[in-house]
PDB file of N, CA and C in Angstrom:
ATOM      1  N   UNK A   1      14.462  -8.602   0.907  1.00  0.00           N
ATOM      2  CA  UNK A   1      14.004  -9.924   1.259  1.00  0.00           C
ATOM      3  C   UNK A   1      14.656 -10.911   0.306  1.00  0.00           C
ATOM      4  N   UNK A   2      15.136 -11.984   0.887  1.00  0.00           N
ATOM      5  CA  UNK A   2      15.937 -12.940   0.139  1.00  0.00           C
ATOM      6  C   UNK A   2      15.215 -14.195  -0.127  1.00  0.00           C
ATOM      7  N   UNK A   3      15.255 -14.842  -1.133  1.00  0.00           N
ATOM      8  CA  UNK A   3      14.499 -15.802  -1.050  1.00  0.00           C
ATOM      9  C   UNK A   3      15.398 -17.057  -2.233  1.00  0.00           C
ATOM     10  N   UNK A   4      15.323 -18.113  -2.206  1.00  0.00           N
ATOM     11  CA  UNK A   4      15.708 -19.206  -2.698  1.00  0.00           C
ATOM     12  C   UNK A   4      15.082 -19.626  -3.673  1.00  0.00           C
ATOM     13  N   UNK A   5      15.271 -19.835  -5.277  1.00  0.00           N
ATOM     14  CA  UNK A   5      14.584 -20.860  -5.976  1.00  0.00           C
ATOM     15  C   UNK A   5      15.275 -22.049  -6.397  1.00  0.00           C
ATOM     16  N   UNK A   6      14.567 -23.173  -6.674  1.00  0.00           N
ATOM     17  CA  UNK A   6      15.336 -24.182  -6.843  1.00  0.00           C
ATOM     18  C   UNK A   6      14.713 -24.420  -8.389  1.00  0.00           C
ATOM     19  N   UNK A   7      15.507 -24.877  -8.926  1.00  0.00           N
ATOM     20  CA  UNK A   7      14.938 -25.570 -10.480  1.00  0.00           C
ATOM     21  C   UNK A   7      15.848 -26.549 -11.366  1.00  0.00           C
ATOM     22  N   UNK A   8      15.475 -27.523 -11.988  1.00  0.00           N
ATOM     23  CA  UNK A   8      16.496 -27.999 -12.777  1.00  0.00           C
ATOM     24  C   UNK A   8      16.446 -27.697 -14.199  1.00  0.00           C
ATOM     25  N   UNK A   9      17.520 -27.649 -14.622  1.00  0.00           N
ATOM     26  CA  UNK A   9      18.159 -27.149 -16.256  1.00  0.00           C
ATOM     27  C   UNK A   9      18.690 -27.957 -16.402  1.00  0.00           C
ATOM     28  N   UNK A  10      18.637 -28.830 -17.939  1.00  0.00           N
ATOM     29  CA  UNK A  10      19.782 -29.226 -18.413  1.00  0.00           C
ATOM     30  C   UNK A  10      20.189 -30.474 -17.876  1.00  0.00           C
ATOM     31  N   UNK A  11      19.048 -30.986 -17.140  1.00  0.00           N
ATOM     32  CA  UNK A  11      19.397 -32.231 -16.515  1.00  0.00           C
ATOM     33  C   UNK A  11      20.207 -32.166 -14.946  1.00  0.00           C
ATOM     34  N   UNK A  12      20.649 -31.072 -14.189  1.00  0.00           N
ATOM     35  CA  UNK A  12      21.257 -30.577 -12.816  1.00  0.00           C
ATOM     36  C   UNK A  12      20.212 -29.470 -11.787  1.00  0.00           C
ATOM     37  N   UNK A  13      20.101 -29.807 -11.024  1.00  0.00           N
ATOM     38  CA  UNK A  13      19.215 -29.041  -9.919  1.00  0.00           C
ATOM     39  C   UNK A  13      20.266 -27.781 -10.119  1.00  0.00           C
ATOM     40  N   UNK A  14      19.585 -26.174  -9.950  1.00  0.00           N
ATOM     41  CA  UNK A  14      20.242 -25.211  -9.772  1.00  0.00           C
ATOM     42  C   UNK A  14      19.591 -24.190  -8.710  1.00  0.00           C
ATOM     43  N   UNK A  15      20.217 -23.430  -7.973  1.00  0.00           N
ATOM     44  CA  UNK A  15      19.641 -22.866  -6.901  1.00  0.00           C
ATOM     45  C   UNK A  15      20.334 -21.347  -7.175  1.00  0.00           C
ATOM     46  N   UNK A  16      18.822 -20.450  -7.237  1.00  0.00           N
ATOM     47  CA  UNK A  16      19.088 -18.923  -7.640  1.00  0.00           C
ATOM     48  C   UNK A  16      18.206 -18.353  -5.995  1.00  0.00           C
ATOM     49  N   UNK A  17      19.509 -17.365  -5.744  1.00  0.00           N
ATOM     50  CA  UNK A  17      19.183 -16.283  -4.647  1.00  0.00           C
ATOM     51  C   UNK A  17      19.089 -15.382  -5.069  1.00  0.00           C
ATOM     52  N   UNK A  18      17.277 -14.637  -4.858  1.00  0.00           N
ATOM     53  CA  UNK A  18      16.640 -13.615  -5.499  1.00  0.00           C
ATOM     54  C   UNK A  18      17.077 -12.661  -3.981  1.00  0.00           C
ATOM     55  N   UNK A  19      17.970 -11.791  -4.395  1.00  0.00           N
ATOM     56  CA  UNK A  19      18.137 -10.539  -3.275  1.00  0.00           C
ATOM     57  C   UNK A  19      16.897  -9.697  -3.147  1.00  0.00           C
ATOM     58  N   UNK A  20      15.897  -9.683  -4.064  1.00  0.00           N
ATOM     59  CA  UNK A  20      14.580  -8.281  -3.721  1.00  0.00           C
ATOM     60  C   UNK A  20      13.455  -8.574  -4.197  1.00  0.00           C
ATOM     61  N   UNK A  21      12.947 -10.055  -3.542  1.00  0.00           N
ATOM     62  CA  UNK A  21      11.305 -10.797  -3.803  1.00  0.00           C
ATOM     63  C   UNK A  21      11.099  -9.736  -4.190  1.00  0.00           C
ATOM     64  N   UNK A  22       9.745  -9.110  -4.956  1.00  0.00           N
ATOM     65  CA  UNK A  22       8.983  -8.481  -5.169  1.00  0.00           C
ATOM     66  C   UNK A  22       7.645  -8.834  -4.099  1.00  0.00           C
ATOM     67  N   UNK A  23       7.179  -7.106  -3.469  1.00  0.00           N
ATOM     68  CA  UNK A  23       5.797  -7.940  -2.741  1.00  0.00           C
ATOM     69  C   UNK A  23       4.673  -8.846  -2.993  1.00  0.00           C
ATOM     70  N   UNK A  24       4.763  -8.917  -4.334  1.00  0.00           N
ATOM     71  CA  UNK A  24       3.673  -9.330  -4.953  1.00  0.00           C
ATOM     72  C   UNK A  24       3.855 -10.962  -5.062  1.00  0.00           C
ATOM     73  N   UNK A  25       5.146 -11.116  -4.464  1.00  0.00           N
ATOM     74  CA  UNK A  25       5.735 -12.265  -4.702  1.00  0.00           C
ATOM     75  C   UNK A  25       5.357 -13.191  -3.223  1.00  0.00           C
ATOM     76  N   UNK A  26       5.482 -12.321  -2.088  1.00  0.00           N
ATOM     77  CA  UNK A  26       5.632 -12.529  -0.897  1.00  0.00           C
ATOM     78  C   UNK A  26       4.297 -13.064  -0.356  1.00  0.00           C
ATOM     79  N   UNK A  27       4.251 -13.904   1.108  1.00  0.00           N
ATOM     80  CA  UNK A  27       3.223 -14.358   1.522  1.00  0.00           C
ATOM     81  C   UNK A  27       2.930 -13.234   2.775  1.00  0.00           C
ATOM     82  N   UNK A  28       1.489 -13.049   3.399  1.00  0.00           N
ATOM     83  CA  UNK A  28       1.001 -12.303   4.243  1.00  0.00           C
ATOM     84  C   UNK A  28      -0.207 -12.915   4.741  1.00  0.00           C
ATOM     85  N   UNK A  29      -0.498 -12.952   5.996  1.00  0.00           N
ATOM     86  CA  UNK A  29      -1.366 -12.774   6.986  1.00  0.00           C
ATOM     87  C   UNK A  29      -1.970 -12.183   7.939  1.00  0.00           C
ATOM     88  N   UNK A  30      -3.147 -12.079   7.906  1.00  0.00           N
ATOM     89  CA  UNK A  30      -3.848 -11.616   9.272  1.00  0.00           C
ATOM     90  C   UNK A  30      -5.274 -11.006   8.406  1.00  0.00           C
ATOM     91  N   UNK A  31      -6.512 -10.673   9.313  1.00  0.00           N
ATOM     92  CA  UNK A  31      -7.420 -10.230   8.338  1.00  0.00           C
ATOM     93  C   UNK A  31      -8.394 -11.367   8.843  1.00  0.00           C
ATOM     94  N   UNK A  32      -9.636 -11.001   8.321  1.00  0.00           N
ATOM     95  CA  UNK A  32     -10.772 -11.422   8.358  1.00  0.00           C
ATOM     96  C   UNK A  32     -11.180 -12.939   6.822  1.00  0.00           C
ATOM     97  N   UNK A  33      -9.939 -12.655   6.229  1.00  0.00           N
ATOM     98  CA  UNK A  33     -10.440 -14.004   5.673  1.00  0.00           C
ATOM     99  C   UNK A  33      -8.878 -15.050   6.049  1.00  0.00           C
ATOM    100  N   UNK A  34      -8.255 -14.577   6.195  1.00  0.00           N
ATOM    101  CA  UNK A  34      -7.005 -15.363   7.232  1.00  0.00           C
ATOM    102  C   UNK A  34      -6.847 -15.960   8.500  1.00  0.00           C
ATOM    103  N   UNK A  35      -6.224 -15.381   9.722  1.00  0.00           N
ATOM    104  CA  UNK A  35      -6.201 -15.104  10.681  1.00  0.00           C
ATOM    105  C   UNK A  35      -6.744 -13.988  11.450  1.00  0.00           C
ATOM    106  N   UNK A  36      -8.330 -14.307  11.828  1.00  0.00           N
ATOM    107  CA  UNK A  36      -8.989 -13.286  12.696  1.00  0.00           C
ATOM    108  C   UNK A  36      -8.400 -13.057  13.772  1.00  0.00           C
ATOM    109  N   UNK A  37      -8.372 -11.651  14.207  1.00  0.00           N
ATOM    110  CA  UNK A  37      -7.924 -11.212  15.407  1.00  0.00           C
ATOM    111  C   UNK A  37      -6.514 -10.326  15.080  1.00  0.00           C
ATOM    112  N   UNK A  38      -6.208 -10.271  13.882  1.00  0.00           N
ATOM    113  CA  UNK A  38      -4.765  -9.567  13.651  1.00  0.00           C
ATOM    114  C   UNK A  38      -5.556  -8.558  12.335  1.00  0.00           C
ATOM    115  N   UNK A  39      -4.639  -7.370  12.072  1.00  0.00           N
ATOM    116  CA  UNK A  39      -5.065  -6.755  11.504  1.00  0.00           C
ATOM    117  C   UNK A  39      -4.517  -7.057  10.012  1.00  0.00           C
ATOM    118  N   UNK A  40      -5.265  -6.778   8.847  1.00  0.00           N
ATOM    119  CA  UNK A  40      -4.963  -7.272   7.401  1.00  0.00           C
ATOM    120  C   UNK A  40      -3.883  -7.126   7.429  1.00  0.00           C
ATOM    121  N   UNK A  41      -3.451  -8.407   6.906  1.00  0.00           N
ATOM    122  CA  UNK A  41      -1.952  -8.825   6.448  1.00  0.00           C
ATOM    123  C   UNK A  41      -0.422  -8.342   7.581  1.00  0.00           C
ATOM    124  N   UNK A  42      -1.141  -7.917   8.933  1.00  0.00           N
ATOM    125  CA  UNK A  42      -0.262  -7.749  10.244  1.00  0.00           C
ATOM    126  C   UNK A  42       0.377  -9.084  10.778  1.00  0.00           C
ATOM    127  N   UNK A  43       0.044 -10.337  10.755  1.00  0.00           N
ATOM    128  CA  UNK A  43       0.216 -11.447  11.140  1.00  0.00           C
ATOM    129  C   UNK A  43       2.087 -11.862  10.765  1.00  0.00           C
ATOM    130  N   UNK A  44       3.443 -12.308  11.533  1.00  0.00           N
ATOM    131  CA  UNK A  44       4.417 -12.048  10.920  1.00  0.00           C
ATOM    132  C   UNK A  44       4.958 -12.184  12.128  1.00  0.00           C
ATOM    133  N   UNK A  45       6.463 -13.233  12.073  1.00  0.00           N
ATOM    134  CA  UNK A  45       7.149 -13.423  13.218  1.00  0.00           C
ATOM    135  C   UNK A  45       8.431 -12.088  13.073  1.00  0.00           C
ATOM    136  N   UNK A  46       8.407 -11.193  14.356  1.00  0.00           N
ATOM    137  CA  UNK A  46       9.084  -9.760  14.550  1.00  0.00           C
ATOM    138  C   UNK A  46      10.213  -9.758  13.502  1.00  0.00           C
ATOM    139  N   UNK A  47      10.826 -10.907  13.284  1.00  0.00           N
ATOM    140  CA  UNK A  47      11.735 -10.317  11.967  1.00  0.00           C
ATOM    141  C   UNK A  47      11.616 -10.240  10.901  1.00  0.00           C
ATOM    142  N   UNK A  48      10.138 -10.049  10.201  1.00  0.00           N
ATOM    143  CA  UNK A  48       9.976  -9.869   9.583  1.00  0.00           C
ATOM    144  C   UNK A  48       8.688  -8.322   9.317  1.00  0.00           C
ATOM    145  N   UNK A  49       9.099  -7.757  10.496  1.00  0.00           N
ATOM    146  CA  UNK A  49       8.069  -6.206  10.583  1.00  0.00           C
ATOM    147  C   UNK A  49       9.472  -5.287  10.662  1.00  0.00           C
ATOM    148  N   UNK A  50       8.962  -4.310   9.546  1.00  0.00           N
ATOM    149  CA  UNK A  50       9.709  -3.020  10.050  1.00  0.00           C
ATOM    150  C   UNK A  50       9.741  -2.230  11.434  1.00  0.00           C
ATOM    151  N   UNK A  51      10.654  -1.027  11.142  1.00  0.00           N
ATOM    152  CA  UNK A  51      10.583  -0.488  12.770  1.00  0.00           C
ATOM    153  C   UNK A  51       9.096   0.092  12.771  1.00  0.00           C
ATOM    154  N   UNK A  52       8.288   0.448  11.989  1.00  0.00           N
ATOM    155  CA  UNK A  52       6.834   0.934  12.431  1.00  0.00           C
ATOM    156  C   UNK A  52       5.817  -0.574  12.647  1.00  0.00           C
ATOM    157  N   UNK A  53       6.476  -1.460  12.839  1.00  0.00           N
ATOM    158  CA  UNK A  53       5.742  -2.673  12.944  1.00  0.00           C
ATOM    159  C   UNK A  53       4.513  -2.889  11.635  1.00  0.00           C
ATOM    160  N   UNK A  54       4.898  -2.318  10.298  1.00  0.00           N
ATOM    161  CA  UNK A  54       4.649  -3.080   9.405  1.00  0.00           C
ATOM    162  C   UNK A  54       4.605  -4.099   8.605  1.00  0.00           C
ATOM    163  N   UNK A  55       4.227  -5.272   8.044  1.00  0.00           N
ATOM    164  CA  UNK A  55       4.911  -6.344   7.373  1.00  0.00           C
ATOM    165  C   UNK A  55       5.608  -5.666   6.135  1.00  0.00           C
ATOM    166  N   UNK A  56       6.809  -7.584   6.027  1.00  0.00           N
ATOM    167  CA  UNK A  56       7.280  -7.324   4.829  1.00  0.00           C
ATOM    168  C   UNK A  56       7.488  -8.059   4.031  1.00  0.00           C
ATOM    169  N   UNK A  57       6.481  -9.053   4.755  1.00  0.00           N
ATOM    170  CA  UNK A  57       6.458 -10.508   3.973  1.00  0.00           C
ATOM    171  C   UNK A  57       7.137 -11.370   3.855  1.00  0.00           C
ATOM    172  N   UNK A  58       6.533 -12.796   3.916  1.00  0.00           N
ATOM    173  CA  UNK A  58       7.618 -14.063   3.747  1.00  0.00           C
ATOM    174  C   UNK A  58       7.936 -14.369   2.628  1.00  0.00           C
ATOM    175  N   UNK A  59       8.611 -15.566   3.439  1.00  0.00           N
ATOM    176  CA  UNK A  59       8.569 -16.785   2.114  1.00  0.00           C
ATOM    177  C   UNK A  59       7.576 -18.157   2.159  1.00  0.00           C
ATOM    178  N   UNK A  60       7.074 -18.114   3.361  1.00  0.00           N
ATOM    179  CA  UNK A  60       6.041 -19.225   3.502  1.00  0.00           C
ATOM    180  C   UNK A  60       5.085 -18.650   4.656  1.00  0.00           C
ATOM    181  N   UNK A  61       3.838 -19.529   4.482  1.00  0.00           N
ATOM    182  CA  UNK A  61       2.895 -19.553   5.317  1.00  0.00           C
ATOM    183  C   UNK A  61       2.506 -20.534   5.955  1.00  0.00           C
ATOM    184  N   UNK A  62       1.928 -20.620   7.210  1.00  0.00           N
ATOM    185  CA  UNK A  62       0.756 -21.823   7.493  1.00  0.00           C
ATOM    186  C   UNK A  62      -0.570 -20.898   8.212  1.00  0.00           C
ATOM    187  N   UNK A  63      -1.404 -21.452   7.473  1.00  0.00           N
ATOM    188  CA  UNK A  63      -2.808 -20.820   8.168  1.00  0.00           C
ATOM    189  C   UNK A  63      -3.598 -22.569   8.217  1.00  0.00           C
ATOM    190  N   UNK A  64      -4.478 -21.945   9.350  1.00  0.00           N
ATOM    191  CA  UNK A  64      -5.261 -22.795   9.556  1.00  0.00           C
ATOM    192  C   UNK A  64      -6.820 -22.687  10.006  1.00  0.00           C
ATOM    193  N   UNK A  65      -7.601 -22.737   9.569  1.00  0.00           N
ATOM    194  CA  UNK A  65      -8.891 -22.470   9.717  1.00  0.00           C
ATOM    195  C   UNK A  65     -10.216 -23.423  10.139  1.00  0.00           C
ATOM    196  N   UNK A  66     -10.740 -23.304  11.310  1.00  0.00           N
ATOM    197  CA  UNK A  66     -11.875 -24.216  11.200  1.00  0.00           C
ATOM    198  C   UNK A  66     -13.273 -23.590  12.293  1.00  0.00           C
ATOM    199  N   UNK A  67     -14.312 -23.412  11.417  1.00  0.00           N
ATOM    200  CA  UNK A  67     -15.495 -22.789  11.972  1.00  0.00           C
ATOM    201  C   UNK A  67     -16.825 -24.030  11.399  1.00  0.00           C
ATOM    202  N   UNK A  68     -17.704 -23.544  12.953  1.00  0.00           N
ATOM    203  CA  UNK A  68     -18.556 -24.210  12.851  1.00  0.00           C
ATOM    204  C   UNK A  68     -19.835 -23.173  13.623  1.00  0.00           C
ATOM    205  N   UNK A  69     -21.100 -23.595  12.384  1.00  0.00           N
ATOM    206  CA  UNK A  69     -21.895 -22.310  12.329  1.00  0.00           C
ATOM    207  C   UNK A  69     -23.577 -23.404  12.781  1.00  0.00           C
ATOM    208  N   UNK A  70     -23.966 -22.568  13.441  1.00  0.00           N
ATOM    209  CA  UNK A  70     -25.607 -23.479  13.762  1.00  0.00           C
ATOM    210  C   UNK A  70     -26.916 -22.351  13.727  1.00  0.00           C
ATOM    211  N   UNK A  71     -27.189 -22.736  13.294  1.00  0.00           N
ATOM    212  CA  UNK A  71     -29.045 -21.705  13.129  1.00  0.00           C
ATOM    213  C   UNK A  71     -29.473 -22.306  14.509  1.00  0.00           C
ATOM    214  N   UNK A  72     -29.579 -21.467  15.430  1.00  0.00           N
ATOM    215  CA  UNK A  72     -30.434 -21.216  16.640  1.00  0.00           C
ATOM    216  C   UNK A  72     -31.928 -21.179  16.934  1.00  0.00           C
ATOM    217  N   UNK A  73     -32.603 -20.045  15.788  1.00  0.00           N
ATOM    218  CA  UNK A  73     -33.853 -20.122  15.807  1.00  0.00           C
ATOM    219  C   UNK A  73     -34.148 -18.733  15.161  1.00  0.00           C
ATOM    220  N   UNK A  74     -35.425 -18.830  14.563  1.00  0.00           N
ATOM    221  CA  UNK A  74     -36.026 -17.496  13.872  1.00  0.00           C
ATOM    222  C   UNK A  74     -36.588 -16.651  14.497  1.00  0.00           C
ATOM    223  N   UNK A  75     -36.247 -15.644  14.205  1.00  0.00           N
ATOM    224  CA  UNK A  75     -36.791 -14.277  14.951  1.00  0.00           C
ATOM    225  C   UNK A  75     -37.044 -12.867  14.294  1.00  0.00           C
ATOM    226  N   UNK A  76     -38.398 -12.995  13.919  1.00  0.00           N
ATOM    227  CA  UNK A  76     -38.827 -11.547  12.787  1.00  0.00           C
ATOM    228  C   UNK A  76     -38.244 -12.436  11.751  1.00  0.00           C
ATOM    229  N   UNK A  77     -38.836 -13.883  11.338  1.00  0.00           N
ATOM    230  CA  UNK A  77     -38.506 -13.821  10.282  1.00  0.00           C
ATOM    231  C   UNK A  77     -36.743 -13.735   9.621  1.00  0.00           C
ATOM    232  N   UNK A  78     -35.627 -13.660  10.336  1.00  0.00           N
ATOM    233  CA  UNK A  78     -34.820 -13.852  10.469  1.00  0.00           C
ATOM    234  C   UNK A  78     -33.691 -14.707  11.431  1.00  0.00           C
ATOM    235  N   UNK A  79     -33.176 -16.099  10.297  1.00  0.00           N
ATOM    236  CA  UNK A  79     -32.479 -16.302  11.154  1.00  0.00           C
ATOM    237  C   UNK A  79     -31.454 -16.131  12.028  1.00  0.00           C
ATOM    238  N   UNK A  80     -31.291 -16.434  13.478  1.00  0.00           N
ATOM    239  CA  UNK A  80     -30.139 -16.578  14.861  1.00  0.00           C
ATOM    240  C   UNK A  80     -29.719 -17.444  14.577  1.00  0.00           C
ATOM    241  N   UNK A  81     -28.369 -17.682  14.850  1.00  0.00           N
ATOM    242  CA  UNK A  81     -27.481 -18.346  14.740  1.00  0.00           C
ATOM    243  C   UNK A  81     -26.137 -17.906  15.774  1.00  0.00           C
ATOM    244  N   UNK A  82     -25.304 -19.443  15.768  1.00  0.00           N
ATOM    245  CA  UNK A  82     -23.970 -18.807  16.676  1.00  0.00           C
ATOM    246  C   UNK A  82     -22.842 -19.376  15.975  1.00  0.00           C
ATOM    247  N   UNK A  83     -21.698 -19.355  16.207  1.00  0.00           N
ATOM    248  CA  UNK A  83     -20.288 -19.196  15.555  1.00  0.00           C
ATOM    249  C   UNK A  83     -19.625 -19.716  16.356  1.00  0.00           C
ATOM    250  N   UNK A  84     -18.985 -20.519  15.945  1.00  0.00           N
ATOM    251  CA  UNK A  84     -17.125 -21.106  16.438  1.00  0.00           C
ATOM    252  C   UNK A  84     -16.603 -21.531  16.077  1.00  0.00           C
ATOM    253  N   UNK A  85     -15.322 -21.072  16.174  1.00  0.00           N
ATOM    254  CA  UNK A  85     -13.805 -20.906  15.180  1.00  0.00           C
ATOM    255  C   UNK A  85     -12.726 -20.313  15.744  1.00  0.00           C
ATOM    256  N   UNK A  86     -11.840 -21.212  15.329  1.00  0.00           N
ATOM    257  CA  UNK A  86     -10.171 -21.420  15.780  1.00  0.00           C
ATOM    258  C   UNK A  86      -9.392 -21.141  14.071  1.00  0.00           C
ATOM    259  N   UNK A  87      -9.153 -20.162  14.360  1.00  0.00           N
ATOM    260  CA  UNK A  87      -7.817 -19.711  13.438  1.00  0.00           C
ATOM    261  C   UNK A  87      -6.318 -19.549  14.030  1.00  0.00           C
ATOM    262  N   UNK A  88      -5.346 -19.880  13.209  1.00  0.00           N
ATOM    263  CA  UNK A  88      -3.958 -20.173  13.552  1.00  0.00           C
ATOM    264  C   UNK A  88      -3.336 -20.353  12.644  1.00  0.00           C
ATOM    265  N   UNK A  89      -1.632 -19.423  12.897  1.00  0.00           N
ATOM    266  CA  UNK A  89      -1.077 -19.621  11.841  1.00  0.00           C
ATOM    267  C   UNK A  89       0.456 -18.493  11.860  1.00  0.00           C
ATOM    268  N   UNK A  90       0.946 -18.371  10.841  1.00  0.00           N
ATOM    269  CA  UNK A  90       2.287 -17.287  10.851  1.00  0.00           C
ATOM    270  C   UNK A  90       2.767 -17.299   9.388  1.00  0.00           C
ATOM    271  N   UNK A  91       3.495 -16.132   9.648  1.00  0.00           N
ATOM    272  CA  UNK A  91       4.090 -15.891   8.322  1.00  0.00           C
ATOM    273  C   UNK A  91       5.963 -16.059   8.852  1.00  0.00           C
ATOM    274  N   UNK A  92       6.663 -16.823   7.861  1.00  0.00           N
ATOM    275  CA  UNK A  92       8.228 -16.930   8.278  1.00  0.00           C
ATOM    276  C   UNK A  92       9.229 -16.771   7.174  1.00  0.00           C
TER     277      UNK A  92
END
């Protein structure tokens, strides 16, 4: 995985191409605190999954998240409630 840094030294912008991000370096999606509906950290446009359709991580993300939660009514003493939420997003 290739990735770009930019930085200035010395008073001149300089630009270093890292040939082998480290994963730890890399961005990932999918999962229950990400993008629901994809499996942990599965989320990833195809060129970036191996041939077993694993990730392998970017260089950027966009996630987007928005839920809205309402108490319904008590029952045994426990509250009901309902849920809705739109998640969206990719890894590139």
């Amino acid at each position: 995985m290739k990735a770009a840094v930019f930085y200035e030294h010395g008073g001149r912008d300089v630009l270093k191409v890292v040939d082998d991000l480290p994963a730890s370096r890399r961005f990932f999606a999918g999962g229950s605190t990400t993008v629901r509906g994809f499996q942990l950290d599965r989320l990833a446009v195809p060129e970036l999954l191996n041939a077993d359709g694993f990730p392998l991580g970017g260089n950027a993300i966009v996630v987007i998240n928005a839920e809205v939660r309402r108490t319904m009514t008590r029952l045994f003493g426990w509250n009901l409630g309902a849920v809705a939420f739109l998640d969206a997003g990719n890894v590139f």
